[in-house]
N, C-alpha and C. Protein backbone atom coordinates (compact mmCIF):
# COMPACT_ATOMS: atom_id res chain seq x y z
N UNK A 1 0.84 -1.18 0.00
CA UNK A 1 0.00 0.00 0.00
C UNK A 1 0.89 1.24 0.00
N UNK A 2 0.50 2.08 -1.18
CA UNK A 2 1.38 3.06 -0.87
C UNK A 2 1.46 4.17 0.15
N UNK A 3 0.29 4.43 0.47
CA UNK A 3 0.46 5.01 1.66
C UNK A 3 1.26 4.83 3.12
N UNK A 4 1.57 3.38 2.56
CA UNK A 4 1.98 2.69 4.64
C UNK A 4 2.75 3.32 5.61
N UNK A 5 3.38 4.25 5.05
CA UNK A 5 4.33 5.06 5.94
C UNK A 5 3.95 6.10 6.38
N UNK A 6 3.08 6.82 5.77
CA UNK A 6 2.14 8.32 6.27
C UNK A 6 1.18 7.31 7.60
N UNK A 7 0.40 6.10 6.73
CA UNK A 7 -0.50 5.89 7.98
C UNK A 7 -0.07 5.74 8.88
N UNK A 8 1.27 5.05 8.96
CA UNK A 8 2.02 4.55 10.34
C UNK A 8 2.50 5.97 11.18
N UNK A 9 2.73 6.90 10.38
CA UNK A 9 3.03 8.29 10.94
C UNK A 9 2.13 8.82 11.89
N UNK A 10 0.98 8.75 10.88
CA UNK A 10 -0.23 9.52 11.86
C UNK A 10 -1.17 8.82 12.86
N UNK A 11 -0.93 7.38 12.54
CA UNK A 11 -1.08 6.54 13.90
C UNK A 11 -0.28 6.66 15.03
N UNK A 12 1.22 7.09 14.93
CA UNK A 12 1.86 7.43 15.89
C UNK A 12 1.46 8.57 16.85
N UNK A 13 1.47 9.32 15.76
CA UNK A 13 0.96 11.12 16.42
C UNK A 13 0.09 11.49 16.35
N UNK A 14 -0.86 11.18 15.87
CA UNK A 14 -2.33 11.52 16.33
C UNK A 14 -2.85 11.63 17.56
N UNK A 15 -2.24 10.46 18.09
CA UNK A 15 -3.23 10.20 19.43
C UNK A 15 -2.32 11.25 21.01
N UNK A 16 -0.70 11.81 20.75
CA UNK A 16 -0.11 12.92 21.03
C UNK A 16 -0.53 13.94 20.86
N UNK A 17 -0.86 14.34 19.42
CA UNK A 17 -1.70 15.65 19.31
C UNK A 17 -2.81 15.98 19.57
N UNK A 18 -3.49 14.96 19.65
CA UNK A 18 -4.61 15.22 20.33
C UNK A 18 -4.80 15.85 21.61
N UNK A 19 -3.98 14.23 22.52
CA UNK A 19 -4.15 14.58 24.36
C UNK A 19 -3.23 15.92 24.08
N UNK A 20 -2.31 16.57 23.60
CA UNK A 20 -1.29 17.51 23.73
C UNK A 20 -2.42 18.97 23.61
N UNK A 21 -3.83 18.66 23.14
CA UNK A 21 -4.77 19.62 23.69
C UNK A 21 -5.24 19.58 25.31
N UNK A 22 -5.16 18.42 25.60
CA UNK A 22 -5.84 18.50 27.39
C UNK A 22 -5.27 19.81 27.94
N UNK A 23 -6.13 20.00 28.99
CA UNK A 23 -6.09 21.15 29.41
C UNK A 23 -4.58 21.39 30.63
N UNK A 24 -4.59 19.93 31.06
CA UNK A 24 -2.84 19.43 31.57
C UNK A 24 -2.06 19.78 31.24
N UNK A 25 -1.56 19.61 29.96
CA UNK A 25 -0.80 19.84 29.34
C UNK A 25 -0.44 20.66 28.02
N UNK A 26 -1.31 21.39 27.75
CA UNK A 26 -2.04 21.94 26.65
C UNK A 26 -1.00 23.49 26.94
N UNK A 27 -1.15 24.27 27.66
CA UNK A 27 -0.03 25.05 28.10
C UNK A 27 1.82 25.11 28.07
N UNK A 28 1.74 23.58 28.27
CA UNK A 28 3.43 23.19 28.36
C UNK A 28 4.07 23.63 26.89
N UNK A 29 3.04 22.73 25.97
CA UNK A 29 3.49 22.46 24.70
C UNK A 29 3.28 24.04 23.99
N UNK A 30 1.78 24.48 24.39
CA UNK A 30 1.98 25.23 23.15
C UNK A 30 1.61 26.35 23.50
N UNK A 31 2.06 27.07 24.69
CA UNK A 31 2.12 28.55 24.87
C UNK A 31 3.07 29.55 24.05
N UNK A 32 4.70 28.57 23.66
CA UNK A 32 5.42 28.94 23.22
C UNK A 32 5.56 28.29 21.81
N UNK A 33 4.88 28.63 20.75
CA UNK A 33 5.00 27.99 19.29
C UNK A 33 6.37 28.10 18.53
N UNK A 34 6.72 29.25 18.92
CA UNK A 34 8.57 29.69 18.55
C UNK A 34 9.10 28.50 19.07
N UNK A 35 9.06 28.67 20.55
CA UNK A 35 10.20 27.28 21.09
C UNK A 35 9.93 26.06 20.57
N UNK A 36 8.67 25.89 20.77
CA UNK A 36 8.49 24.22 20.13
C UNK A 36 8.94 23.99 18.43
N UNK A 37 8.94 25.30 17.70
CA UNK A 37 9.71 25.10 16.51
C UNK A 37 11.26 24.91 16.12
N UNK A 38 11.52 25.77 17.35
CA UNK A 38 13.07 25.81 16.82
C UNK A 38 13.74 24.38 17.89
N UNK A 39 12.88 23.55 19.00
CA UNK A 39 13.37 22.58 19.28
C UNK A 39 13.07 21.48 18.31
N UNK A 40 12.42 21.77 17.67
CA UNK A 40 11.83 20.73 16.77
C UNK A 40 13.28 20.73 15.35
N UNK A 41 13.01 22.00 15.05
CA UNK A 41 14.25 22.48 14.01
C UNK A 41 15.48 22.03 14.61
N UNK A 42 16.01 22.36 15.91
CA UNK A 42 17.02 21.82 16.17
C UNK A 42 17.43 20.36 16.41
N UNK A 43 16.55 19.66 16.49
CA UNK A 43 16.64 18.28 16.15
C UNK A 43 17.01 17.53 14.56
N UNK A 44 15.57 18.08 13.75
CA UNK A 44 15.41 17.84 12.32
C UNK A 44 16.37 17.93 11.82
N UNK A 45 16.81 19.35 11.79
CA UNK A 45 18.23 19.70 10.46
C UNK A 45 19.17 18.64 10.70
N UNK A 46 19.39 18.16 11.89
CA UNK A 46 20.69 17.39 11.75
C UNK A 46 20.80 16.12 11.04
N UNK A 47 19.38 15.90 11.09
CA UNK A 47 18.58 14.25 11.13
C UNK A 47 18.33 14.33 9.84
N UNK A 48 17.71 15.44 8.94
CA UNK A 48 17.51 15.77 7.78
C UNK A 48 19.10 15.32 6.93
N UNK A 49 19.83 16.08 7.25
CA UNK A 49 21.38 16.17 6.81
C UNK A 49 22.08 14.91 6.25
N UNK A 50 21.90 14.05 7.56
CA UNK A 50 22.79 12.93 8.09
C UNK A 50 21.58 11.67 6.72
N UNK A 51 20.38 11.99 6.88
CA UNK A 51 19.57 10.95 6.32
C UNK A 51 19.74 11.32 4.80
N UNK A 52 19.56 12.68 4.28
CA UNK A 52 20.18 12.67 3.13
C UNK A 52 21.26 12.05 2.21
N UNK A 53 22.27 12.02 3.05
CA UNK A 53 23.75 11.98 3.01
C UNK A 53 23.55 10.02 2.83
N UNK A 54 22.74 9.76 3.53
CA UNK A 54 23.09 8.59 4.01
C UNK A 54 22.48 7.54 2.46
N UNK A 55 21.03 8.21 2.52
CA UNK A 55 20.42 7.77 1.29
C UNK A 55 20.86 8.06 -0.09
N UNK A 56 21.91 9.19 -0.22
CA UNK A 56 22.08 9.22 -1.47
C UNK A 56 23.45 8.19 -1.79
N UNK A 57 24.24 7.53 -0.64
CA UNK A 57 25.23 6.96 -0.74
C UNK A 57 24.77 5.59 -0.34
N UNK A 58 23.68 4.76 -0.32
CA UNK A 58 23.22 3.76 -0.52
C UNK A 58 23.23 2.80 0.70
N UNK A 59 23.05 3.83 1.82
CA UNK A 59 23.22 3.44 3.30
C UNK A 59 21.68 2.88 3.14
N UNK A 60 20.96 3.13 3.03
CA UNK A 60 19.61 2.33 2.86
C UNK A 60 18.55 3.15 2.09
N UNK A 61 17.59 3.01 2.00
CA UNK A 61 16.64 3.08 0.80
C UNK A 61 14.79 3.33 1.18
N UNK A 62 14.20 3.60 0.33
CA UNK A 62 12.99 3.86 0.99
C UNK A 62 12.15 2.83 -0.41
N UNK A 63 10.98 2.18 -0.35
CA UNK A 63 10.78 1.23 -0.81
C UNK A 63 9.64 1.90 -1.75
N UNK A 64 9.43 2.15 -2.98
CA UNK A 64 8.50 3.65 -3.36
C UNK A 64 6.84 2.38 -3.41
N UNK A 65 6.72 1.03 -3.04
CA UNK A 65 5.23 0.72 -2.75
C UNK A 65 4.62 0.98 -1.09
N UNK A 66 5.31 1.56 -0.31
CA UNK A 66 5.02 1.90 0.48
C UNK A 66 4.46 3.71 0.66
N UNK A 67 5.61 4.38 0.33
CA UNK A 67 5.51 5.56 -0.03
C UNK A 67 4.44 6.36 -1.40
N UNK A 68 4.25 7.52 -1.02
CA UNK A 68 3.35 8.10 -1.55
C UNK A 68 3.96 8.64 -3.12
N UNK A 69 5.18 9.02 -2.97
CA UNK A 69 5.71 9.75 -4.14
C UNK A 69 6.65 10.36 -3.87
N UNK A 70 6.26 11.41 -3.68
CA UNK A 70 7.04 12.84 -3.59
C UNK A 70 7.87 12.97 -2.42
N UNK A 71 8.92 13.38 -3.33
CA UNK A 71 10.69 13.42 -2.74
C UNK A 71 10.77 14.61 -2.79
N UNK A 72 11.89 15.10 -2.22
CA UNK A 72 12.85 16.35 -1.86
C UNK A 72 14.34 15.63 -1.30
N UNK A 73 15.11 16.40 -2.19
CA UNK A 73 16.41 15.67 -1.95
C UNK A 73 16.70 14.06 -2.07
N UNK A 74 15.99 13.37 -2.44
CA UNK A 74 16.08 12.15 -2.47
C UNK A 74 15.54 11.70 -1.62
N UNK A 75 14.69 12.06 -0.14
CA UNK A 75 13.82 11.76 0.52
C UNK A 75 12.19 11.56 0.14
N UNK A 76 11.50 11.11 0.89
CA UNK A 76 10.57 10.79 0.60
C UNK A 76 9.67 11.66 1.62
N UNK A 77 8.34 12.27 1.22
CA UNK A 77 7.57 13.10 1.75
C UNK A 77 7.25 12.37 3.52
N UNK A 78 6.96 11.57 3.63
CA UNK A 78 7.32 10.86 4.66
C UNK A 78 8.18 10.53 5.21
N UNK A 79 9.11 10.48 5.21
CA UNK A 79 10.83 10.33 5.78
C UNK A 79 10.78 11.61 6.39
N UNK A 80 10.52 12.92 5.57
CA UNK A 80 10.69 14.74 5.80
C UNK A 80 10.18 14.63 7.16
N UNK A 81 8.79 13.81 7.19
CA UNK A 81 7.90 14.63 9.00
C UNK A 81 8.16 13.63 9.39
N UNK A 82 9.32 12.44 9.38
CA UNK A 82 9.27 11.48 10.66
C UNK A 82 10.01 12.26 11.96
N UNK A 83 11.05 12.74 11.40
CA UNK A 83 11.35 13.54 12.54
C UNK A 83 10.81 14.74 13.40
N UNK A 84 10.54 15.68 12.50
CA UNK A 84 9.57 16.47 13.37
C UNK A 84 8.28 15.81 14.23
N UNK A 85 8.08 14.92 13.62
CA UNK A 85 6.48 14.10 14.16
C UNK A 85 6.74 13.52 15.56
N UNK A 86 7.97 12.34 15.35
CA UNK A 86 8.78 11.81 16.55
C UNK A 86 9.26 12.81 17.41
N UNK A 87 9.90 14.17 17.06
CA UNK A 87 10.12 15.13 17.54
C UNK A 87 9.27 15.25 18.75
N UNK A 88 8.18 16.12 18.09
CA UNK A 88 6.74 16.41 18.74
C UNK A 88 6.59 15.26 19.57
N UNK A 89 6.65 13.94 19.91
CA UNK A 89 5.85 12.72 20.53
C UNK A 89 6.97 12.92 21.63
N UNK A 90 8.14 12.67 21.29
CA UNK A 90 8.93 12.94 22.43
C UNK A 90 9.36 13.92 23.39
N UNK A 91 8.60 15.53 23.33
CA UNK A 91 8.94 16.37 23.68
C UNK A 91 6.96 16.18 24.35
N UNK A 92 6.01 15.66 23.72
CA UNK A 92 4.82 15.97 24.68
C UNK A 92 5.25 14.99 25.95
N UNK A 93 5.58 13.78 25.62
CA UNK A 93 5.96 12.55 26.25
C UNK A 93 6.95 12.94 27.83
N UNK A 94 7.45 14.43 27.16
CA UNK A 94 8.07 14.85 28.23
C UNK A 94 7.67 15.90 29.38
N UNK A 95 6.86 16.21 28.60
CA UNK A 95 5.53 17.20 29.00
C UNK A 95 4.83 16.13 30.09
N UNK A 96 4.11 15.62 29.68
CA UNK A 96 3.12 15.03 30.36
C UNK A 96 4.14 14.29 31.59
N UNK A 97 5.48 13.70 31.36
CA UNK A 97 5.65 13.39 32.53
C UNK A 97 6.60 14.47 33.79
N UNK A 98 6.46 15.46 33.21
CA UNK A 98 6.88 16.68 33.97
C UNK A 98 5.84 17.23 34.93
N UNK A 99 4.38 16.99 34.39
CA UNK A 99 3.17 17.75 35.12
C UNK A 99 2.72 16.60 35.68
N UNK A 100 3.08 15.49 35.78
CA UNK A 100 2.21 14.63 36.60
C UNK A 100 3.48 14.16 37.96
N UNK A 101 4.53 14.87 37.60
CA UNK A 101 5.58 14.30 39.20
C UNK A 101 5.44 15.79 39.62
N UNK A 102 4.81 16.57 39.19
CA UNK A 102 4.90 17.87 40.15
C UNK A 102 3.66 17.31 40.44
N UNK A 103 2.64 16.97 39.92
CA UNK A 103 0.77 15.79 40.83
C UNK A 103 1.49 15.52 42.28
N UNK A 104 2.55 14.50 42.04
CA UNK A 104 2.49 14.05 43.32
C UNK A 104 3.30 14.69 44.78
């Protein structure tokens, strides 16, 4: 299926972006939209870089019946938001367990 890698994406983060509205945690993440970009950016670019580099020299490969199409740099439109996406999951992930040990 060509889609399989977007669905697997947004099965990941969906269910983050969502709760990342509760009213818990809903403040942590996104009072500051600047910060959460440029931590997000400061992750990506490197990851972007390194995966480029890696794919165009035959370190591994993206399988195009899974994928949707559309590349940039030899990436695949899905490869682009795994990191920011994972980004985001691991930075609410950190959220939520920051506001629940100040709970107890």
């Amino acid at each position: 299926m060509r889609a399989e890698y977007l669905l697997l994406l947004a099965a990941a983060f969906l269910p983050p972006l969502l709760l990342s509205l509760h009213r818990n945690v809903r403040r942590a993440i996104w009072s500051r939209p600047l910060r959460l970009v440029l931590a997000l950016l400061g992750m990506c670019v490197p990851f972007w870089i390194w995966d480029v580099w890696a794919t165009a020299r035959g370190h591994w490969s993206f399988d195009p019946r899974y994928t949707l199409g559309p590349r940039l740099l030899g990436l695949p439109l899905e490869e682009l938001l795994f990191f920011p996406l994972i980004g985001f999951i691991g930075l609410f992930l950190w959220e939520v367990v920051k506001f629940y040990r100040k709970e107890r």
